[in-house]
PDB file of N, CA and C in Angstrom:
ATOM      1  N   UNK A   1       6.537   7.177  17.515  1.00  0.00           N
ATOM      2  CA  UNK A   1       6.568   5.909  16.824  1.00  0.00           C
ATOM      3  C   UNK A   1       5.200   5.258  16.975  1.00  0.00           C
ATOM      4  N   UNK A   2       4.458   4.682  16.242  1.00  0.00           N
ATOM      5  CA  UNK A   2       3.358   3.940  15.467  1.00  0.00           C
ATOM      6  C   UNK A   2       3.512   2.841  16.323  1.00  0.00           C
ATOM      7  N   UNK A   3       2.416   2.123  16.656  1.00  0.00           N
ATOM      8  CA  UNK A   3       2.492   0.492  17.026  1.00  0.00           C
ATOM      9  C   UNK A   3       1.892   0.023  15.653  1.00  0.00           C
ATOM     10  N   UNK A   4       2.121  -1.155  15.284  1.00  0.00           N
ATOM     11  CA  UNK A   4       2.075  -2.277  14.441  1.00  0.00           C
ATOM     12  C   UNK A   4       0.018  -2.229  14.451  1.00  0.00           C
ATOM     13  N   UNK A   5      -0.229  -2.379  13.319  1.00  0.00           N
ATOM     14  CA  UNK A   5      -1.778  -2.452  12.581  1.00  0.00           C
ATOM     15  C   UNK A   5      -2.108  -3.698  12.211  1.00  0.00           C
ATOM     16  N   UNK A   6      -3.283  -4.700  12.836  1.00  0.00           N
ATOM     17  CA  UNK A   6      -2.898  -6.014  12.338  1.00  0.00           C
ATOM     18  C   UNK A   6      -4.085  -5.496  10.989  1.00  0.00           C
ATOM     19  N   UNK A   7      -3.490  -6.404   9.944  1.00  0.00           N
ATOM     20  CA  UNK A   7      -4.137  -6.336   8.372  1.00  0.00           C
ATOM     21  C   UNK A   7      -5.459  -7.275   8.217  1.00  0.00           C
ATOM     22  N   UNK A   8      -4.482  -8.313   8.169  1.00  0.00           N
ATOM     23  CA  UNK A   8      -5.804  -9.448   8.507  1.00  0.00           C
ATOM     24  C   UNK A   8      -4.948 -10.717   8.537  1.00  0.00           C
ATOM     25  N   UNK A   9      -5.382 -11.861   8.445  1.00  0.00           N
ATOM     26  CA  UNK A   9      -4.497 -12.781   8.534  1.00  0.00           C
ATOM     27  C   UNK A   9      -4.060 -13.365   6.904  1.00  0.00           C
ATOM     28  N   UNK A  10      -3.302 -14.524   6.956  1.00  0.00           N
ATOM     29  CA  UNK A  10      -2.794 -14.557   5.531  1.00  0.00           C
ATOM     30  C   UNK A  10      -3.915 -15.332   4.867  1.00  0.00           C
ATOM     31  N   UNK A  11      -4.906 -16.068   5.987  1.00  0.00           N
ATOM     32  CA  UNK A  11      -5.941 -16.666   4.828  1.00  0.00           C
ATOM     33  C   UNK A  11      -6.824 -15.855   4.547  1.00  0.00           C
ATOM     34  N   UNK A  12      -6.879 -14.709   4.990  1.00  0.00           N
ATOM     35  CA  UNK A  12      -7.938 -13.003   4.802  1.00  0.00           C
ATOM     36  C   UNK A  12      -7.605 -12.305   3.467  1.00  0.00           C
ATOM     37  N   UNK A  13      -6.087 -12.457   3.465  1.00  0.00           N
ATOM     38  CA  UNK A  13      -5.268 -11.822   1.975  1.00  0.00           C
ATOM     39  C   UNK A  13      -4.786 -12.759   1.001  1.00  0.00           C
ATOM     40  N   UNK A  14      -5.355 -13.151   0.015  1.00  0.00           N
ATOM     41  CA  UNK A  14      -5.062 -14.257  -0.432  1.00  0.00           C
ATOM     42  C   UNK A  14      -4.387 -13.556  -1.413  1.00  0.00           C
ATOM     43  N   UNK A  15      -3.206 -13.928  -2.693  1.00  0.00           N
ATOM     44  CA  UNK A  15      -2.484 -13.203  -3.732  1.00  0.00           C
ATOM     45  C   UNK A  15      -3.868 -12.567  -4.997  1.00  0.00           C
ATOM     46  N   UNK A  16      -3.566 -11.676  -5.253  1.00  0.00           N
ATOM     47  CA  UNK A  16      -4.314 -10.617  -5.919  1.00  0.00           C
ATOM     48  C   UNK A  16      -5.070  -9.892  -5.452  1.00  0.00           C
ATOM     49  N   UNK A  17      -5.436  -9.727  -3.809  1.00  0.00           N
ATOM     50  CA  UNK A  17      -6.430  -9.309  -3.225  1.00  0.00           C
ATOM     51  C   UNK A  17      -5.294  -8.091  -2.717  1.00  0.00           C
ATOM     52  N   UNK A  18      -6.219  -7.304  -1.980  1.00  0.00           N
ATOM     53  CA  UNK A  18      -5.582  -5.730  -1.143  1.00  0.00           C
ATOM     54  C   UNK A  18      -6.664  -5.631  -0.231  1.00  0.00           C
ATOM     55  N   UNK A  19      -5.857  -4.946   0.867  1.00  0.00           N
ATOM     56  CA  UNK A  19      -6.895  -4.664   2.149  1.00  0.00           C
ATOM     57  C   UNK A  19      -6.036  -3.208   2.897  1.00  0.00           C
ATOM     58  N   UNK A  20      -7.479  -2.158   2.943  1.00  0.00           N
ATOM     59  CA  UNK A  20      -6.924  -1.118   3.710  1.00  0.00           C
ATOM     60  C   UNK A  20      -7.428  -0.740   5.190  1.00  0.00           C
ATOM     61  N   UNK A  21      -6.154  -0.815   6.170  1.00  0.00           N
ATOM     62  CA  UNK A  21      -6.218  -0.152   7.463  1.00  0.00           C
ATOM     63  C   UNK A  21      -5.656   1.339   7.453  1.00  0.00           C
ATOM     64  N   UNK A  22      -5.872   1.702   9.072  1.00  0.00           N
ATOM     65  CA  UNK A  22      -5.731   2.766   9.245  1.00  0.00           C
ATOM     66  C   UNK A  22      -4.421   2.723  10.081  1.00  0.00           C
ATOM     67  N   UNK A  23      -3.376   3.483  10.241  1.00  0.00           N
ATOM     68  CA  UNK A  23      -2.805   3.543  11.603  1.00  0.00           C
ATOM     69  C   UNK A  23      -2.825   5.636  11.792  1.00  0.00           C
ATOM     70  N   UNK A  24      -3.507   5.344  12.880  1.00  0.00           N
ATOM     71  CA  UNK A  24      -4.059   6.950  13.017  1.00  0.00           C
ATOM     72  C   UNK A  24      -5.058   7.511  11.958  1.00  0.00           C
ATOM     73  N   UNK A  25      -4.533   8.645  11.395  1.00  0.00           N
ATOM     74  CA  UNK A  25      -4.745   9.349  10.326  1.00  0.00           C
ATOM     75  C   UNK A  25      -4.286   9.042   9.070  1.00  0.00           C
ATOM     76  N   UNK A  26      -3.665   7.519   8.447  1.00  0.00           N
ATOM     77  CA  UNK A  26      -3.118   7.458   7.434  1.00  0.00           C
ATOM     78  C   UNK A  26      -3.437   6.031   6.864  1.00  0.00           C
ATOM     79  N   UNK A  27      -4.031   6.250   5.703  1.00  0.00           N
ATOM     80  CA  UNK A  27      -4.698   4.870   5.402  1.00  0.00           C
ATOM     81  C   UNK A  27      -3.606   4.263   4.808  1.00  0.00           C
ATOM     82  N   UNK A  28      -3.265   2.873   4.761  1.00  0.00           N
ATOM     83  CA  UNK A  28      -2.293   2.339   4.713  1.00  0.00           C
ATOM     84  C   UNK A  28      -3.053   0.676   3.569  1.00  0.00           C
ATOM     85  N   UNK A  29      -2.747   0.964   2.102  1.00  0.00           N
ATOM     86  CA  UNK A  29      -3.085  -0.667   1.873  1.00  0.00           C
ATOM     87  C   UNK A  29      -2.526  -1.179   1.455  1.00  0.00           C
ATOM     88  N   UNK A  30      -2.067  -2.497   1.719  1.00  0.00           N
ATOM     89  CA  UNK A  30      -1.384  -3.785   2.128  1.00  0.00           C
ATOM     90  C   UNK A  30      -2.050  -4.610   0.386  1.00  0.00           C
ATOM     91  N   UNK A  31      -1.141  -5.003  -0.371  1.00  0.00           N
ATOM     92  CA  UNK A  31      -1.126  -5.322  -1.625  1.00  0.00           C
ATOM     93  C   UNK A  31      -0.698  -7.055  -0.934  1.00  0.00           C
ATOM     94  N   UNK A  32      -1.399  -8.352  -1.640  1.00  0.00           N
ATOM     95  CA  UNK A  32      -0.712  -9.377  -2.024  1.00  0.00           C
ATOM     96  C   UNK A  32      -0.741  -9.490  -3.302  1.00  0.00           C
ATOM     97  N   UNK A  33       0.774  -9.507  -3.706  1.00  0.00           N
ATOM     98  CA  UNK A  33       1.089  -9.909  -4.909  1.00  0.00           C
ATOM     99  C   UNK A  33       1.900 -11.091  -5.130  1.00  0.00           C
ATOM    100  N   UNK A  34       1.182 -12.296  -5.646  1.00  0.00           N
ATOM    101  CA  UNK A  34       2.099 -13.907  -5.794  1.00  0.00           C
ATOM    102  C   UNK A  34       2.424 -14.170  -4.590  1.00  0.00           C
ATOM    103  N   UNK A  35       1.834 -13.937  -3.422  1.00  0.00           N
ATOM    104  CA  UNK A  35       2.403 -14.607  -2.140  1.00  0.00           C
ATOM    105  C   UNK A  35       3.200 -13.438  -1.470  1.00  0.00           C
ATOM    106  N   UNK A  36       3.871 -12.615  -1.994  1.00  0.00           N
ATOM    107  CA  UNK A  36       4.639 -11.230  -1.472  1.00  0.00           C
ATOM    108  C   UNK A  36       3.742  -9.997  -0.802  1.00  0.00           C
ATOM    109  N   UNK A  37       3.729  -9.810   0.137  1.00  0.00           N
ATOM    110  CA  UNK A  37       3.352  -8.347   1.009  1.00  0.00           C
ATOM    111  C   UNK A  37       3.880  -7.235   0.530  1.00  0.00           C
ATOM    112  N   UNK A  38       3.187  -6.221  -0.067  1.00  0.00           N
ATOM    113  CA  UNK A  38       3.416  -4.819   0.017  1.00  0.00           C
ATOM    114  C   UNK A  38       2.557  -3.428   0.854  1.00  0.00           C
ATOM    115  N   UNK A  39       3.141  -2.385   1.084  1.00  0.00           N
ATOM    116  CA  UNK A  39       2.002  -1.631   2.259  1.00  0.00           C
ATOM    117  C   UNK A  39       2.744  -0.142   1.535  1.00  0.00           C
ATOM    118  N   UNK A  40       1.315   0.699   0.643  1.00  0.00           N
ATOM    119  CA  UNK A  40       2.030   2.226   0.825  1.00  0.00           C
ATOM    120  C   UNK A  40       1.004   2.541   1.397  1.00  0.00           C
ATOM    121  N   UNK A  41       1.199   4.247   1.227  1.00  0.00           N
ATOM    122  CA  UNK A  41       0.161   5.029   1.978  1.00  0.00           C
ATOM    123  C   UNK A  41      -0.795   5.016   0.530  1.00  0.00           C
ATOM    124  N   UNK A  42      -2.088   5.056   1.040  1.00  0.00           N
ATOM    125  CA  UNK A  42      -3.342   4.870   0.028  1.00  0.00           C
ATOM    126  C   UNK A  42      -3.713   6.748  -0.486  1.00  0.00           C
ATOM    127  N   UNK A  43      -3.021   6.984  -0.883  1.00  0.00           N
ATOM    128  CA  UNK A  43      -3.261   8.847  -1.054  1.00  0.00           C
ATOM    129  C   UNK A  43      -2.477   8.935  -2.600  1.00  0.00           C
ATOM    130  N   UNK A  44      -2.916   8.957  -3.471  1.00  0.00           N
ATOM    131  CA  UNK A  44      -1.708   9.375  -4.716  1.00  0.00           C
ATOM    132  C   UNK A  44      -1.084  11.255  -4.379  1.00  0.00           C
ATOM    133  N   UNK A  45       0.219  10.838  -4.643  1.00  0.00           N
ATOM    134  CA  UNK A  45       1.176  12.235  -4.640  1.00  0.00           C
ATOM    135  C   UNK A  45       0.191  13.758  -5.435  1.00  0.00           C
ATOM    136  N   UNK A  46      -0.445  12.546  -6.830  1.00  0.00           N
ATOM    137  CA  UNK A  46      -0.668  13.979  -7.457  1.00  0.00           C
ATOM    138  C   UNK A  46      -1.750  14.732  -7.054  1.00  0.00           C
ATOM    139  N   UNK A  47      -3.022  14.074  -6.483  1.00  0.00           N
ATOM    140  CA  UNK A  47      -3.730  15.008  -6.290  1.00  0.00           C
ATOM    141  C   UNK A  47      -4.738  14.479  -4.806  1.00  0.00           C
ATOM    142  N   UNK A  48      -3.571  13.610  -4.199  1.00  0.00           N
ATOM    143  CA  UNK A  48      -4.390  12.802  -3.035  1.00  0.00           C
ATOM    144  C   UNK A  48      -5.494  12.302  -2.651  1.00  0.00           C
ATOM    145  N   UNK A  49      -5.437  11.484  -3.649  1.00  0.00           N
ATOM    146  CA  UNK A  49      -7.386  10.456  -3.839  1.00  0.00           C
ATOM    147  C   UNK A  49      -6.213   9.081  -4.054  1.00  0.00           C
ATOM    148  N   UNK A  50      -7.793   8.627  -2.878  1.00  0.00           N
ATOM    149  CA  UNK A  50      -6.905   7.206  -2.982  1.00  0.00           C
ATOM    150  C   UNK A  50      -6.397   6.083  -3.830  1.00  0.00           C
ATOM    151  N   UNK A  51      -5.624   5.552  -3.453  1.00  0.00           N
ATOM    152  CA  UNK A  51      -5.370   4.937  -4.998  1.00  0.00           C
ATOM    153  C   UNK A  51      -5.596   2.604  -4.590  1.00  0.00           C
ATOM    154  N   UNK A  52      -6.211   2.813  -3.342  1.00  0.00           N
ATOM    155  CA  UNK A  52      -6.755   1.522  -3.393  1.00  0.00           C
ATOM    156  C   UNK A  52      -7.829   0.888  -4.586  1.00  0.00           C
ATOM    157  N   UNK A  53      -8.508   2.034  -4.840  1.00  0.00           N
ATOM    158  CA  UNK A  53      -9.392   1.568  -5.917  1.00  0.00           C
ATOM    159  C   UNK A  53      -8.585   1.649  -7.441  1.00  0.00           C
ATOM    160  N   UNK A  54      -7.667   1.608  -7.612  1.00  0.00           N
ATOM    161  CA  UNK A  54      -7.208   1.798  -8.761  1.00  0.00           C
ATOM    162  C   UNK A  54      -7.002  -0.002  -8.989  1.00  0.00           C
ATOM    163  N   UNK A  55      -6.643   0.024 -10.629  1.00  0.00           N
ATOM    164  CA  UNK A  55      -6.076  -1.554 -11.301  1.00  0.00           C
ATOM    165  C   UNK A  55      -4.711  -1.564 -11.163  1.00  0.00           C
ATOM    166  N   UNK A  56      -4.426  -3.322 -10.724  1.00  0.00           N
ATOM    167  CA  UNK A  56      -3.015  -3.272 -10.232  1.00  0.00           C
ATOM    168  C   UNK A  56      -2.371  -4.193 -11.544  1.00  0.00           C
ATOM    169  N   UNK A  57      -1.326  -3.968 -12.367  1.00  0.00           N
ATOM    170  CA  UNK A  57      -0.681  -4.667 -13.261  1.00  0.00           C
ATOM    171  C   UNK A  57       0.421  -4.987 -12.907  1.00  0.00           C
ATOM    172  N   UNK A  58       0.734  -6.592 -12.426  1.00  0.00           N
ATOM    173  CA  UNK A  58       1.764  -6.627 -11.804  1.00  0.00           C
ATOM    174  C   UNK A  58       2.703  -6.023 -10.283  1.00  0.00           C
ATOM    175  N   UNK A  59       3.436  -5.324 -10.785  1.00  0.00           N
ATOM    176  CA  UNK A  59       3.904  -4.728  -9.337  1.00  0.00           C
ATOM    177  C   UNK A  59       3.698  -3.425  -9.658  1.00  0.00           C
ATOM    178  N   UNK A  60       2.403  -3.010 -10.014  1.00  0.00           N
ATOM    179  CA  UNK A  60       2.283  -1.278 -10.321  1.00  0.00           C
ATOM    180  C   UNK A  60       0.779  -1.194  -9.995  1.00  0.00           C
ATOM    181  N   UNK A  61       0.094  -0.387  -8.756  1.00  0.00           N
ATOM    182  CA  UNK A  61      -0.896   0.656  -9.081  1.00  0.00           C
ATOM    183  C   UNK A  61      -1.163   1.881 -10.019  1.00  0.00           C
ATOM    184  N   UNK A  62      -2.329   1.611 -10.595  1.00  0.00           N
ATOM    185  CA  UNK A  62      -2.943   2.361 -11.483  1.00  0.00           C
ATOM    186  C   UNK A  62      -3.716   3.367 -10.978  1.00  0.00           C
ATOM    187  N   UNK A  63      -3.256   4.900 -10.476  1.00  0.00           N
ATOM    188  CA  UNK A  63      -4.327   5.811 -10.275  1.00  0.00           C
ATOM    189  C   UNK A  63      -5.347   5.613 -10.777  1.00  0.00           C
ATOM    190  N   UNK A  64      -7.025   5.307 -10.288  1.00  0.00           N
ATOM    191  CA  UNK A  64      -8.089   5.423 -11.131  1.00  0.00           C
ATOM    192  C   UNK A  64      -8.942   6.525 -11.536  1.00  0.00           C
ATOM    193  N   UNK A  65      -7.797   8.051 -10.840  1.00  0.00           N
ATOM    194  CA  UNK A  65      -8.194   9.406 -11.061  1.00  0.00           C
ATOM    195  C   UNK A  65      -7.764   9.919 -12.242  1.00  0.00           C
ATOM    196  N   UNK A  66      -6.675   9.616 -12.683  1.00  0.00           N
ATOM    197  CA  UNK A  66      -5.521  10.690 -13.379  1.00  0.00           C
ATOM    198  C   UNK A  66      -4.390   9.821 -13.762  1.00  0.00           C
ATOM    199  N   UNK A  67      -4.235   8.408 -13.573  1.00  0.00           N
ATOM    200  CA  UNK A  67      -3.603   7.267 -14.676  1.00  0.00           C
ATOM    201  C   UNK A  67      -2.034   7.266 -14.217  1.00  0.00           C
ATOM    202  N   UNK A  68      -2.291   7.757 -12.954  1.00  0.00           N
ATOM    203  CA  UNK A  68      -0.711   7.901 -12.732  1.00  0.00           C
ATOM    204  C   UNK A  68      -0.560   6.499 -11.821  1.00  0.00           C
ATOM    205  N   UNK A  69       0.796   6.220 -12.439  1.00  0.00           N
ATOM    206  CA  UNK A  69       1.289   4.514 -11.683  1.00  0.00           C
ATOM    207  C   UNK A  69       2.833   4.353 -10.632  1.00  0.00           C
ATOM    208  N   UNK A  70       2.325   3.872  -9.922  1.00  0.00           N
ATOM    209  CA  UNK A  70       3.495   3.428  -8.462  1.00  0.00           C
ATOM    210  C   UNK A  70       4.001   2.476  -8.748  1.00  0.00           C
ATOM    211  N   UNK A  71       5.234   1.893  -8.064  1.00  0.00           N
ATOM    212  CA  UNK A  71       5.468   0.603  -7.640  1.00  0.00           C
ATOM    213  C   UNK A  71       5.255   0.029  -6.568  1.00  0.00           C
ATOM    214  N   UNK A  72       4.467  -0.801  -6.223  1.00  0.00           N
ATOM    215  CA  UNK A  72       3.829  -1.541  -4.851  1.00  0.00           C
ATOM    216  C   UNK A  72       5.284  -1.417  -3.869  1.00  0.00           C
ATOM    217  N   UNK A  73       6.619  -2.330  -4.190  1.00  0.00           N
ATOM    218  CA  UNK A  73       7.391  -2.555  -3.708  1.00  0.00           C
ATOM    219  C   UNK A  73       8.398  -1.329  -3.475  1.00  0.00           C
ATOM    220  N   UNK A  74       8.256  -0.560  -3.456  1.00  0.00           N
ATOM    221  CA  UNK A  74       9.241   0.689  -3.776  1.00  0.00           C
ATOM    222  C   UNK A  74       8.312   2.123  -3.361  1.00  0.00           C
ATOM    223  N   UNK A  75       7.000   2.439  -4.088  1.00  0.00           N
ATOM    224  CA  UNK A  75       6.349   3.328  -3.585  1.00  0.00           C
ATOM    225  C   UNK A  75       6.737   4.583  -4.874  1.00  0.00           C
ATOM    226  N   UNK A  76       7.386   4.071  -5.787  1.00  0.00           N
ATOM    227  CA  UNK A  76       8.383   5.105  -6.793  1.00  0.00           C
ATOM    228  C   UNK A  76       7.301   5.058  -7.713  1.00  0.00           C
ATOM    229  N   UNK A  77       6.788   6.591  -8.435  1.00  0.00           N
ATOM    230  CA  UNK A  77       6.096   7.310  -9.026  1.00  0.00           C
ATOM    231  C   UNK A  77       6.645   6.852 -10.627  1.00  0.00           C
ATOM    232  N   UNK A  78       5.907   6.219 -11.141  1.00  0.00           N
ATOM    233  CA  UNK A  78       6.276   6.121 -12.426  1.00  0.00           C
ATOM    234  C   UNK A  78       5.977   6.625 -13.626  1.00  0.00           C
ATOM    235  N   UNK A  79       5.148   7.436 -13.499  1.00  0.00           N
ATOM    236  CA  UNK A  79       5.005   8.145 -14.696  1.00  0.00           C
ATOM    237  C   UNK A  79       4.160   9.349 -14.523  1.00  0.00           C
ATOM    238  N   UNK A  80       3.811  10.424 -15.206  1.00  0.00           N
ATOM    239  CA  UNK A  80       3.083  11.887 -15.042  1.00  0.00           C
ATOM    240  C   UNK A  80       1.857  11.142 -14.910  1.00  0.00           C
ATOM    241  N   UNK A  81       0.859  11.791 -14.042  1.00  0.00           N
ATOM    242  CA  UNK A  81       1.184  13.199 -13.190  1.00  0.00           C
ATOM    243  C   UNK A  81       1.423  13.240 -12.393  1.00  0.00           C
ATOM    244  N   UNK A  82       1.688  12.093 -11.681  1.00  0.00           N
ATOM    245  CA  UNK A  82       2.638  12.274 -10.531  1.00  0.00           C
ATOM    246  C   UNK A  82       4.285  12.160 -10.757  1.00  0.00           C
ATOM    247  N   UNK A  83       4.938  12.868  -9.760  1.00  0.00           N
ATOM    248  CA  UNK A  83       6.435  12.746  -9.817  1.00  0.00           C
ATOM    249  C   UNK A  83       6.963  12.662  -8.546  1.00  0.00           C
ATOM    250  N   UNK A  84       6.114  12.230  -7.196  1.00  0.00           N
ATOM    251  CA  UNK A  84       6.596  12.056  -5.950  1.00  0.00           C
ATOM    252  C   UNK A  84       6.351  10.801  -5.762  1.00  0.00           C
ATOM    253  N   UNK A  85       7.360   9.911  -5.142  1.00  0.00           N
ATOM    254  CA  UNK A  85       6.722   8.800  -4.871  1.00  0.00           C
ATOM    255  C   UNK A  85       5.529   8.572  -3.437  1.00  0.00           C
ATOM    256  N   UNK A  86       4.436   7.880  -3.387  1.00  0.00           N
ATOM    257  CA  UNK A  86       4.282   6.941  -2.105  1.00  0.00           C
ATOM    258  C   UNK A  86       4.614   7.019  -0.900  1.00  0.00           C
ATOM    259  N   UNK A  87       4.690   7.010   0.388  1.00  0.00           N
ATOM    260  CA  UNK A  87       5.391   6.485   1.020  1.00  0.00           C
ATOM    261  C   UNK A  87       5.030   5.297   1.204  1.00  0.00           C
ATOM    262  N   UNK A  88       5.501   4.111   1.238  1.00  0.00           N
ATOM    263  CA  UNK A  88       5.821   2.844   1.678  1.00  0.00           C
ATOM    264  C   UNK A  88       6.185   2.295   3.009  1.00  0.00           C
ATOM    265  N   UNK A  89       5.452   1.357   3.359  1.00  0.00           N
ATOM    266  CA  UNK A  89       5.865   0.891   4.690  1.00  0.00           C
ATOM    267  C   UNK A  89       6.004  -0.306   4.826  1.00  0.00           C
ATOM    268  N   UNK A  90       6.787  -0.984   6.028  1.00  0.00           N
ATOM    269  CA  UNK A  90       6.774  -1.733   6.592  1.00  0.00           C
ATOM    270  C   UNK A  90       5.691  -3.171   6.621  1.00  0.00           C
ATOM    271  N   UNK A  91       5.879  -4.237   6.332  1.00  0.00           N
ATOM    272  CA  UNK A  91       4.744  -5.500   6.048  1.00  0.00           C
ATOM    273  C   UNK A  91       5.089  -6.711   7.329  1.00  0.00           C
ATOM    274  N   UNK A  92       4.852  -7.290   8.102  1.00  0.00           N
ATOM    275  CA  UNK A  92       5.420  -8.611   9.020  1.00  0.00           C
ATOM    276  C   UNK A  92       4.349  -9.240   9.251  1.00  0.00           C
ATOM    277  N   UNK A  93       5.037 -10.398   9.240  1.00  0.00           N
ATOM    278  CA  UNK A  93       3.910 -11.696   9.612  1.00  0.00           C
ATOM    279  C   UNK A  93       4.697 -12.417  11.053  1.00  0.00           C
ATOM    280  N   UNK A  94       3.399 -12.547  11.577  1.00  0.00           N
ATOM    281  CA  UNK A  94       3.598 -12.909  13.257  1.00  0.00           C
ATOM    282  C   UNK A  94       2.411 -14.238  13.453  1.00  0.00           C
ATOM    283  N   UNK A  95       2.868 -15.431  13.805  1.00  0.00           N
ATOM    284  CA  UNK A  95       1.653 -16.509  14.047  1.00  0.00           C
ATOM    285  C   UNK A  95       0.405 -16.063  13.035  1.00  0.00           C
ATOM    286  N   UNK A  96       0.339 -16.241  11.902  1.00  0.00           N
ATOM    287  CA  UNK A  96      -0.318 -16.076  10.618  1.00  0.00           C
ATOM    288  C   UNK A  96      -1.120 -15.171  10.582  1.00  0.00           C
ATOM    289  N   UNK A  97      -0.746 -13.654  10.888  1.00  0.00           N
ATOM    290  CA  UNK A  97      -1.386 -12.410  10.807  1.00  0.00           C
ATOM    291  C   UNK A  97      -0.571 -11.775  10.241  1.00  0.00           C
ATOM    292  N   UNK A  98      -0.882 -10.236   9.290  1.00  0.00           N
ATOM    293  CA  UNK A  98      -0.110  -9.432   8.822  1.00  0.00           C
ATOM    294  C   UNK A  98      -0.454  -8.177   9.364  1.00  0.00           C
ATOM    295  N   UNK A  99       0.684  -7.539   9.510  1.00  0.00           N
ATOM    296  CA  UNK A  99       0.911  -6.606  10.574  1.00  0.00           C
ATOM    297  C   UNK A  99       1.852  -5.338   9.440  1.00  0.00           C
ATOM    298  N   UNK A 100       1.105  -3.861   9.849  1.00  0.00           N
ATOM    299  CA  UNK A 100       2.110  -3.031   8.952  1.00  0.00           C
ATOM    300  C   UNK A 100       1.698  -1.485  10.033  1.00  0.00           C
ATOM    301  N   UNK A 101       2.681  -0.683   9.334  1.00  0.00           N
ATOM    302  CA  UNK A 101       2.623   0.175  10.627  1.00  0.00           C
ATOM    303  C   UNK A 101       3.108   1.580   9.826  1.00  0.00           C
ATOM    304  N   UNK A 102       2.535   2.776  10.325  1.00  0.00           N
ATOM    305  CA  UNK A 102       3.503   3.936   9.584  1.00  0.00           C
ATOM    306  C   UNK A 102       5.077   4.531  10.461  1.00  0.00           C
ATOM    307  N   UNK A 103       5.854   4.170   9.768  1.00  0.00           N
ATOM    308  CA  UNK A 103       7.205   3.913  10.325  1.00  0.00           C
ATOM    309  C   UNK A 103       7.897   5.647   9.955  1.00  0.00           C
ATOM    310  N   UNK A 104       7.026   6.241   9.423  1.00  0.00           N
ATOM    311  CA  UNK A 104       7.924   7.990   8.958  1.00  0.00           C
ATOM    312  C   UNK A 104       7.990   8.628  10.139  1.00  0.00           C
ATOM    313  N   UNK A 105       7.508   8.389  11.310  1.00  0.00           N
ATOM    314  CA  UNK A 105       7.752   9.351  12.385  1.00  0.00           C
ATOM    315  C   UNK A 105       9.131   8.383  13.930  1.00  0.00           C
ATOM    316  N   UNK A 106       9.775   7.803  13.131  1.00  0.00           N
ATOM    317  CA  UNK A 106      10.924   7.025  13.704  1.00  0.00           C
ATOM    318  C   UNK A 106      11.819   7.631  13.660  1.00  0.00           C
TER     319      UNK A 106
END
């Protein structure tokens, strides 16, 4: 099990912004969208290039390799060329820091 990654604090992530940590070996970025926290793993399914640099429309990343789109909140693969989702993790706020962690080895 993972210990908790602090992100940054909430005046660090303001809504429309993204910020990527590490926990270990797995880059992890933390989406504000309208005030809401989201956290997948930063790797797209289809051909594993990150997908922090991609355009975000709403609650969807935009691969900026190969046009393939996620859901922030869910991590679910929405359209070719990818067909795996994300994994998705875990988001908490503690005395005005955000905190996320890779939770797959629980």
């Amino acid at each position: 099990m993972s210990d908790w990654v602090m992100v940054a604090t909430r005046s660090e992530l303001l809504p429309g912004e993204h910020r990527v940590v590490w926990d270990g070996d797995t880059g992890i970025v933390v989406y504000n969208i309208e005030g809401e926290l989201y956290a997948i793993e930063d790797q797209c399914t289809h051909d594993a290039l990150e997908l922090s640099s991609g355009e975000v429309e709403g609650h969807e990343v935009i691969c900026p390799w190969h046009g393939a789109r996620f859901d922030l909140r869910t991590g679910a693969a929405l359209c070719a060329p990818a067909y795996e989702p994300v994994a998705s993790f875990p988001v908490k706020e503690e005395h005005g820091a955000i905190w996320t962690r890779d939770n797959r080895q629980d």
